[in-house]
PDB file of N, CA and C in Angstrom:
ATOM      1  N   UNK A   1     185.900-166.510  58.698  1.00  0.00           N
ATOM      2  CA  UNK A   1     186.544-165.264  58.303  1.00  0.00           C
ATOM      3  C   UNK A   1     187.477-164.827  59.432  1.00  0.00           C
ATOM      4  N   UNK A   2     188.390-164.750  59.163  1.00  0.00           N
ATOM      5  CA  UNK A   2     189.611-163.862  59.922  1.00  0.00           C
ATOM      6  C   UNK A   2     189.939-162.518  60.140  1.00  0.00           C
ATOM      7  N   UNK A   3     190.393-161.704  61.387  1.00  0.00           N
ATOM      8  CA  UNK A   3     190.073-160.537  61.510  1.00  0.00           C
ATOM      9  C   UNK A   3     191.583-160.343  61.914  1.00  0.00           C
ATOM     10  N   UNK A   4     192.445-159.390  61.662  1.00  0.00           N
ATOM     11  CA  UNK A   4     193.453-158.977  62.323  1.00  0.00           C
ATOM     12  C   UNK A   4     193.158-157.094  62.399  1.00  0.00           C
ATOM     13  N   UNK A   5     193.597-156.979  63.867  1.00  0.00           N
ATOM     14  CA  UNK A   5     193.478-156.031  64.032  1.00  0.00           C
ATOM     15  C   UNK A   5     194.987-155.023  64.788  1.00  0.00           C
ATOM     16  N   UNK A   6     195.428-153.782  64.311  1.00  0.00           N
ATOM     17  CA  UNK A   6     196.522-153.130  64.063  1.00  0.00           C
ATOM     18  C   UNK A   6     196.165-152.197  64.377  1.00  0.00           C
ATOM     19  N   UNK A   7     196.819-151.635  66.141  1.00  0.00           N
ATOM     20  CA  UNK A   7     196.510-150.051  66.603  1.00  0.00           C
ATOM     21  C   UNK A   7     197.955-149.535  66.777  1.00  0.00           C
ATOM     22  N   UNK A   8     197.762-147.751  66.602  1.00  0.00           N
ATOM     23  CA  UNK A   8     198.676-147.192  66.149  1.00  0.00           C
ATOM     24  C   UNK A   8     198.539-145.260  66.327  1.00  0.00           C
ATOM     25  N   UNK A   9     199.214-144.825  66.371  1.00  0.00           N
ATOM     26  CA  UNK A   9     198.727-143.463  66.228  1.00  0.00           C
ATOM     27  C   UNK A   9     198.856-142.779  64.655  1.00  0.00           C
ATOM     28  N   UNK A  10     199.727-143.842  64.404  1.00  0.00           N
ATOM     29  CA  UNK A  10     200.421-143.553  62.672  1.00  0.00           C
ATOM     30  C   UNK A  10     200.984-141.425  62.543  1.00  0.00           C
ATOM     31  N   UNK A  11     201.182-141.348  63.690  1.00  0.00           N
ATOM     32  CA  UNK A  11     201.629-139.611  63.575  1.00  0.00           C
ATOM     33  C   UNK A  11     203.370-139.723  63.217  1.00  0.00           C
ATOM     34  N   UNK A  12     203.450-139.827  61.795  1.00  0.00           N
ATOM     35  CA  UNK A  12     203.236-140.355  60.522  1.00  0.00           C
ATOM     36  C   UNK A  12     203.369-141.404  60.629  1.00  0.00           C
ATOM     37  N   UNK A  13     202.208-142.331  59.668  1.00  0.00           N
ATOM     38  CA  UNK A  13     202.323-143.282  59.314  1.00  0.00           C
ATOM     39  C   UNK A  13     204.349-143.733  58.444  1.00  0.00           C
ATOM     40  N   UNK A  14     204.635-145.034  58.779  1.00  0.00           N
ATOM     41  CA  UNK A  14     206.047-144.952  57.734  1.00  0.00           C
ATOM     42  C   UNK A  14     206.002-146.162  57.489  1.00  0.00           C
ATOM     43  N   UNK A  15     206.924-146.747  56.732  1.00  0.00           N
ATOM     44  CA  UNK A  15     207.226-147.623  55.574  1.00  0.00           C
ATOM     45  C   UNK A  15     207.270-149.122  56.973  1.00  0.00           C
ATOM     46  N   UNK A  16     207.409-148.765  58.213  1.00  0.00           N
ATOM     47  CA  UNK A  16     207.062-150.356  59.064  1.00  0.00           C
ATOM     48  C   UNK A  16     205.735-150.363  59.096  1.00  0.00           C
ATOM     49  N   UNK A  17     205.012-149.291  58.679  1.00  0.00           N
ATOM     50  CA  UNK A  17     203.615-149.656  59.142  1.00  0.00           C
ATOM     51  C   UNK A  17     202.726-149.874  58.286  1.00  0.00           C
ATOM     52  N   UNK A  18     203.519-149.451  57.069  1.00  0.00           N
ATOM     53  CA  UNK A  18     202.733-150.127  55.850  1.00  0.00           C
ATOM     54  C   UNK A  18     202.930-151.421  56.020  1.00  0.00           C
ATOM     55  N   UNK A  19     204.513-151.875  55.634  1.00  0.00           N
ATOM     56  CA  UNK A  19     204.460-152.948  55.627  1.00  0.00           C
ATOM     57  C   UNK A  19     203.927-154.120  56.400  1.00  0.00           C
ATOM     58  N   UNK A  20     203.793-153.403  57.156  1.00  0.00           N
ATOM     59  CA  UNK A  20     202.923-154.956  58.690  1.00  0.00           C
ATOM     60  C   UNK A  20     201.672-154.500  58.254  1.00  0.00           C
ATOM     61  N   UNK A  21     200.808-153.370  57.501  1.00  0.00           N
ATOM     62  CA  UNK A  21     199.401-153.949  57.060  1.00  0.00           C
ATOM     63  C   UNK A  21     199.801-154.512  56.066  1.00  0.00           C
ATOM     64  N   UNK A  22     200.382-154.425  54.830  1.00  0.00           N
ATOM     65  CA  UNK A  22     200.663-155.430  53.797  1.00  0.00           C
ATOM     66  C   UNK A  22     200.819-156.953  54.182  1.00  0.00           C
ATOM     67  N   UNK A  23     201.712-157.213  55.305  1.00  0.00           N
ATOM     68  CA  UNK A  23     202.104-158.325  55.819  1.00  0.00           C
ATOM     69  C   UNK A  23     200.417-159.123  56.044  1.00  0.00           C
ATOM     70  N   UNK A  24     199.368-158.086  57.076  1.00  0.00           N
ATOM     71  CA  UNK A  24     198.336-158.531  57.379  1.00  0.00           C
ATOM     72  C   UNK A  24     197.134-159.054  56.669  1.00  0.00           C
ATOM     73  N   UNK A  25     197.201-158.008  55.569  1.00  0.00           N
ATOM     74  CA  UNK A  25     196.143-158.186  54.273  1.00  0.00           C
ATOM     75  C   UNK A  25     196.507-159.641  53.682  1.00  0.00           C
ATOM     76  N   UNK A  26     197.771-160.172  53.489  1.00  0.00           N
ATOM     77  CA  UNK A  26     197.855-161.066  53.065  1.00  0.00           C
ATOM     78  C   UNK A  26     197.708-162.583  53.930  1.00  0.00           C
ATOM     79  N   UNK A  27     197.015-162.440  55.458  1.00  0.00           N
ATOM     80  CA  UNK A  27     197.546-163.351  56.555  1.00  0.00           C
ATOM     81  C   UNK A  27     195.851-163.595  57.034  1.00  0.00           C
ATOM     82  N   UNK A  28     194.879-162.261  56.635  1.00  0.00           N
ATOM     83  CA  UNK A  28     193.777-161.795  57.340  1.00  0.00           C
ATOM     84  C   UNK A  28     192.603-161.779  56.194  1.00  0.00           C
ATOM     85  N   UNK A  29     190.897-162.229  56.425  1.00  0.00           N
ATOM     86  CA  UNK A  29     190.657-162.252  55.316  1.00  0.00           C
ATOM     87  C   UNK A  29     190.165-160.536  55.668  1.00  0.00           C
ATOM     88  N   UNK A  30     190.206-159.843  56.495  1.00  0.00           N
ATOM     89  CA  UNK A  30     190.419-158.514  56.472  1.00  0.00           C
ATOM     90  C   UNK A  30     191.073-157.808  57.657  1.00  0.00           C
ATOM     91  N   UNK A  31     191.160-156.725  57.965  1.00  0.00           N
ATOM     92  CA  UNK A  31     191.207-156.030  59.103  1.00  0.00           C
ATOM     93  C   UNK A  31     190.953-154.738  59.329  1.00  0.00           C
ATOM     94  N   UNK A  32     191.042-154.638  60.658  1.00  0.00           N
ATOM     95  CA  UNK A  32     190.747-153.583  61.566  1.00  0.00           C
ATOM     96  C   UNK A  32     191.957-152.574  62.057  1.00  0.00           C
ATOM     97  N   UNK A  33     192.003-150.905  61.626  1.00  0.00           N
ATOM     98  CA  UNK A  33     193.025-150.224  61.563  1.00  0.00           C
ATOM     99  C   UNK A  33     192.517-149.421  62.939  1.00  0.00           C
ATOM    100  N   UNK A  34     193.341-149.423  64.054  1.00  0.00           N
ATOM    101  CA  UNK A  34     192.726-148.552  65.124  1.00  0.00           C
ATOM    102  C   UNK A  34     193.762-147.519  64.996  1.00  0.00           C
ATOM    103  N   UNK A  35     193.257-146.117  64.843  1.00  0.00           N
ATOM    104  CA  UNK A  35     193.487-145.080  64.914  1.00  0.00           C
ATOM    105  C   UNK A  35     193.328-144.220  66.103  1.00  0.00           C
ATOM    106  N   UNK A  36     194.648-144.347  66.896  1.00  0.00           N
ATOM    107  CA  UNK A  36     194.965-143.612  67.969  1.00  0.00           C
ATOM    108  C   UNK A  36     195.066-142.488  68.080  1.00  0.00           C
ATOM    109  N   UNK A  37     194.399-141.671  69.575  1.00  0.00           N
ATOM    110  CA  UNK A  37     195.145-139.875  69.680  1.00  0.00           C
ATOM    111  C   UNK A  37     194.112-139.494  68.263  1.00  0.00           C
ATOM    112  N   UNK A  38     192.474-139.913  68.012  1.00  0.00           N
ATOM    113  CA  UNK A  38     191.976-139.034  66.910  1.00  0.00           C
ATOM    114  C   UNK A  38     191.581-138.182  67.295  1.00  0.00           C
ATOM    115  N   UNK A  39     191.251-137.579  69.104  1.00  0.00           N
ATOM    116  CA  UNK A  39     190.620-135.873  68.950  1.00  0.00           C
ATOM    117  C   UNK A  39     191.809-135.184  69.327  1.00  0.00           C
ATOM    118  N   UNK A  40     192.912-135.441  69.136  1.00  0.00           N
ATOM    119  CA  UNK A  40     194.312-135.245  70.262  1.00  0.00           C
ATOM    120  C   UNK A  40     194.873-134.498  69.084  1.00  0.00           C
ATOM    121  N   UNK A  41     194.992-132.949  68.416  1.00  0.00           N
ATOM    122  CA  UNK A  41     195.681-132.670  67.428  1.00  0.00           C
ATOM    123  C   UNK A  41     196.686-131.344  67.725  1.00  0.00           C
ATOM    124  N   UNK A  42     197.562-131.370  67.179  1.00  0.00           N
ATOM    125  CA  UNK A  42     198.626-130.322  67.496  1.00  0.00           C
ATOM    126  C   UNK A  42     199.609-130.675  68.451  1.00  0.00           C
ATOM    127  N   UNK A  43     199.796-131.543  69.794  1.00  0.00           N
ATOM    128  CA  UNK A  43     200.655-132.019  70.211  1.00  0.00           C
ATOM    129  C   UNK A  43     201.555-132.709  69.975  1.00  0.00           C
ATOM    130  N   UNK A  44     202.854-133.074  70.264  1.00  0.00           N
ATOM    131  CA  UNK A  44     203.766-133.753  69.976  1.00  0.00           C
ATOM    132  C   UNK A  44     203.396-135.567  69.819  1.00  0.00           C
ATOM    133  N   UNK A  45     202.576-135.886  70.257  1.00  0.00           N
ATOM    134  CA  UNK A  45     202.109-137.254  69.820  1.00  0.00           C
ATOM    135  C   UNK A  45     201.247-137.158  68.800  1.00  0.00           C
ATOM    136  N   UNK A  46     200.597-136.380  68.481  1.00  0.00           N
ATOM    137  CA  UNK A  46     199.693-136.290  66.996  1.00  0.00           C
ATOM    138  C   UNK A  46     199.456-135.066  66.876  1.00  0.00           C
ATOM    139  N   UNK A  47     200.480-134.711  65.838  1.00  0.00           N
ATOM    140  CA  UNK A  47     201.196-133.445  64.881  1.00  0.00           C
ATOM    141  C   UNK A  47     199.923-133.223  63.979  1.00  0.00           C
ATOM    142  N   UNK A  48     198.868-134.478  63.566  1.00  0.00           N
ATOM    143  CA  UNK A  48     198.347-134.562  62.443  1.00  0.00           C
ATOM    144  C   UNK A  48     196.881-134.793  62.698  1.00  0.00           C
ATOM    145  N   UNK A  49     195.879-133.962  61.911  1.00  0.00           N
ATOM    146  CA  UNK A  49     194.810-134.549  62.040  1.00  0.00           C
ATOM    147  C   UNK A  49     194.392-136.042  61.986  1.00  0.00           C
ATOM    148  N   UNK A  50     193.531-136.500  62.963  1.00  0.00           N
ATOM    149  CA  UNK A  50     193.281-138.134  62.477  1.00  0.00           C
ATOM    150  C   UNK A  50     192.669-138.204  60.775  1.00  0.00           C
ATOM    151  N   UNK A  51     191.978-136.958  60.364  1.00  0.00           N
ATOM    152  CA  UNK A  51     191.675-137.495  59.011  1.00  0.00           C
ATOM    153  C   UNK A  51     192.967-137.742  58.034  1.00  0.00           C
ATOM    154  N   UNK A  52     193.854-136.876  58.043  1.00  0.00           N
ATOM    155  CA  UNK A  52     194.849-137.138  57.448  1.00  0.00           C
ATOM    156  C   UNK A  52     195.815-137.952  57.773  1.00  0.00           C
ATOM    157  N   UNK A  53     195.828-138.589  58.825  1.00  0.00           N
ATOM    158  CA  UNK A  53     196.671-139.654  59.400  1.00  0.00           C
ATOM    159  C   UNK A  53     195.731-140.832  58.171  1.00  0.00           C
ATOM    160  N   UNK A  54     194.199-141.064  58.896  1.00  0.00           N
ATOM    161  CA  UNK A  54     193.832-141.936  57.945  1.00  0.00           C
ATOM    162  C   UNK A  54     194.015-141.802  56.425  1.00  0.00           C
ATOM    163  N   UNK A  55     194.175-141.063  55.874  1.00  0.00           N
ATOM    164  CA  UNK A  55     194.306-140.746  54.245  1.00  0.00           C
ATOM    165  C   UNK A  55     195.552-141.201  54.059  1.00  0.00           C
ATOM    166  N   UNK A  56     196.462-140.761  54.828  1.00  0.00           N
ATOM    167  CA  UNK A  56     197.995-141.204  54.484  1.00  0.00           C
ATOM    168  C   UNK A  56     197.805-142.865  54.336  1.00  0.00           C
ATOM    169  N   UNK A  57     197.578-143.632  54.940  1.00  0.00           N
ATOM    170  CA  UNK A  57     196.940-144.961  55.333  1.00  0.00           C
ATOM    171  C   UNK A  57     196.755-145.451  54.257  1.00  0.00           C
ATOM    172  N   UNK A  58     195.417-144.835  54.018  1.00  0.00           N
ATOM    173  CA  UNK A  58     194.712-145.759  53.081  1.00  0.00           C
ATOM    174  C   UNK A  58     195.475-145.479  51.372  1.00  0.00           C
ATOM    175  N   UNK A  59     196.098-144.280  51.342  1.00  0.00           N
ATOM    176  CA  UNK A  59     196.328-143.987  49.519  1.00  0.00           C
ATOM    177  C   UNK A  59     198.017-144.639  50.189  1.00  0.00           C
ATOM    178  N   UNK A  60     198.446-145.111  50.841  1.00  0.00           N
ATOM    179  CA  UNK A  60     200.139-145.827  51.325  1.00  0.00           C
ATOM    180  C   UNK A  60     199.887-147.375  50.677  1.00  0.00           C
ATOM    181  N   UNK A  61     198.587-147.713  51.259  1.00  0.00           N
ATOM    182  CA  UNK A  61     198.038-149.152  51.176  1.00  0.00           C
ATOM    183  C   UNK A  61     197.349-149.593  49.865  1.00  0.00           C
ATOM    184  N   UNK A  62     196.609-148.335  49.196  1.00  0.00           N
ATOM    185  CA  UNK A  62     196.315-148.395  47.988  1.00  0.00           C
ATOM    186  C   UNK A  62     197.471-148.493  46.991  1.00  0.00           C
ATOM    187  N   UNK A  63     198.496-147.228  47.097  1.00  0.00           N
ATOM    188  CA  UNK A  63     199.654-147.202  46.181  1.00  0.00           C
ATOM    189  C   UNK A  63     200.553-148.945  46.322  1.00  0.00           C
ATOM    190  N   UNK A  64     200.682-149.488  47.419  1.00  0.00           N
ATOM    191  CA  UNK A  64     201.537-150.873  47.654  1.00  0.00           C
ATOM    192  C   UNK A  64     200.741-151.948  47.260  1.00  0.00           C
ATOM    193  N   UNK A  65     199.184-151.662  46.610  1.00  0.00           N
ATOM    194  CA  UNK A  65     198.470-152.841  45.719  1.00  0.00           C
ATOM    195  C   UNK A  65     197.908-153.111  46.674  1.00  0.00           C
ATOM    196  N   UNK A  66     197.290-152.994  48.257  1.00  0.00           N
ATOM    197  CA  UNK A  66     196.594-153.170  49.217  1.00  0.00           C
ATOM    198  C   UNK A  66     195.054-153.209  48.456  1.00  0.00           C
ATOM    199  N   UNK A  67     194.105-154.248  49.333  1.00  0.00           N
ATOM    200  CA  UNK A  67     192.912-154.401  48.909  1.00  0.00           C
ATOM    201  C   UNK A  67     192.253-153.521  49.953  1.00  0.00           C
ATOM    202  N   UNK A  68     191.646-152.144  49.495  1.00  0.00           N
ATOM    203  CA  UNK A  68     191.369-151.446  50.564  1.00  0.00           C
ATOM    204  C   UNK A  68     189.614-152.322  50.915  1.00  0.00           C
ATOM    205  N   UNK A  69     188.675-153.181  50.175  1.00  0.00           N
ATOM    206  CA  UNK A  69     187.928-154.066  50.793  1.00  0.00           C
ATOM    207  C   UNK A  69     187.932-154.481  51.702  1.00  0.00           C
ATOM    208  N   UNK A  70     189.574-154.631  52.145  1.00  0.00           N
ATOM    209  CA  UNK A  70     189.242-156.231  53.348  1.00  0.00           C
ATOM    210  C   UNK A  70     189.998-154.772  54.333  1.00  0.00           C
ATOM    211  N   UNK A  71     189.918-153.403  54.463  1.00  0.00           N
ATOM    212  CA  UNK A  71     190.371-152.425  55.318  1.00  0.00           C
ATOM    213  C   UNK A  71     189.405-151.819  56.163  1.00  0.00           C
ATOM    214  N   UNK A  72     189.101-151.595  57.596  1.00  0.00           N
ATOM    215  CA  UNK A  72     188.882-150.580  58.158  1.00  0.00           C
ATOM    216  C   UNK A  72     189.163-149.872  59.192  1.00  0.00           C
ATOM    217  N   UNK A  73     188.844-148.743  59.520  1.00  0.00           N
ATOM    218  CA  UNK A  73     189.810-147.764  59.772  1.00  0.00           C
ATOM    219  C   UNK A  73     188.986-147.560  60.965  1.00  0.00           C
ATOM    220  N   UNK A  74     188.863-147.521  62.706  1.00  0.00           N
ATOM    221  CA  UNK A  74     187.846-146.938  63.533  1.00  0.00           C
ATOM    222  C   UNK A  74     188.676-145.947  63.796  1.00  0.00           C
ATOM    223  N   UNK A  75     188.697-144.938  64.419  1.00  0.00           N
ATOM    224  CA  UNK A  75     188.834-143.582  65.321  1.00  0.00           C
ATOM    225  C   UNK A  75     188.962-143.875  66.992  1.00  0.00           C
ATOM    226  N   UNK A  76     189.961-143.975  67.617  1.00  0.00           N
ATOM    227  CA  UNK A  76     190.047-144.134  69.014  1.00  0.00           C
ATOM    228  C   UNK A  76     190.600-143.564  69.581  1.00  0.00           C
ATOM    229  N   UNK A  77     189.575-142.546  70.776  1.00  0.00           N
ATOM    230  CA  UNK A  77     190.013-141.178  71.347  1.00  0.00           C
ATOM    231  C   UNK A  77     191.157-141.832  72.587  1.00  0.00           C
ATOM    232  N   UNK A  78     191.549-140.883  73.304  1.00  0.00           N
ATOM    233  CA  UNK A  78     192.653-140.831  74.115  1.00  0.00           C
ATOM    234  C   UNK A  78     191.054-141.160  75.612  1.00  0.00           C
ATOM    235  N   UNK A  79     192.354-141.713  76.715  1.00  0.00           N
ATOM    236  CA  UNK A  79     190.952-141.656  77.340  1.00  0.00           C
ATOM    237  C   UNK A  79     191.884-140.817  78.955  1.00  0.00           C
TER     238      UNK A  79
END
């Protein structure tokens, strides 16, 4: 089994970052979404809660026919 893994702050996620998980889902028999800056909210690097960063994500990846199965999403604080 194959793992690709894709870190990011996604403060907004956009249409390159779908596409390179699309690119991955199809390359990976799953992967790993690291979610950057998740307790970090209101600043100019993450405008956005991490929950809604992840939601944008996953319904971006769902709407483009993404297998959200082979998806997951960890939370990775600032250090």
């Amino acid at each position: 089994m194959t793992t690709g893994l894709f870190i990011g702050r996604f403060a907004p996620a956009h249409k390159g970052h779908i596409n390179a998980i699309m690119r991955m889902l199809n390359t990976y028999d799953r992967i790993i979404i690291g979610l950057g800056s998740c307790y970090d909210v209101g600043s100019r690097r993450a405008p956005l809660l991490a929950i809604f960063r992840e939601k944008m994500l996953l319904l971006s990846i769902l709407e483009m026919g993404g297998d959200l199965s082979k998806v997951t999403i960890c939370h990775i604080p600032d250090y």
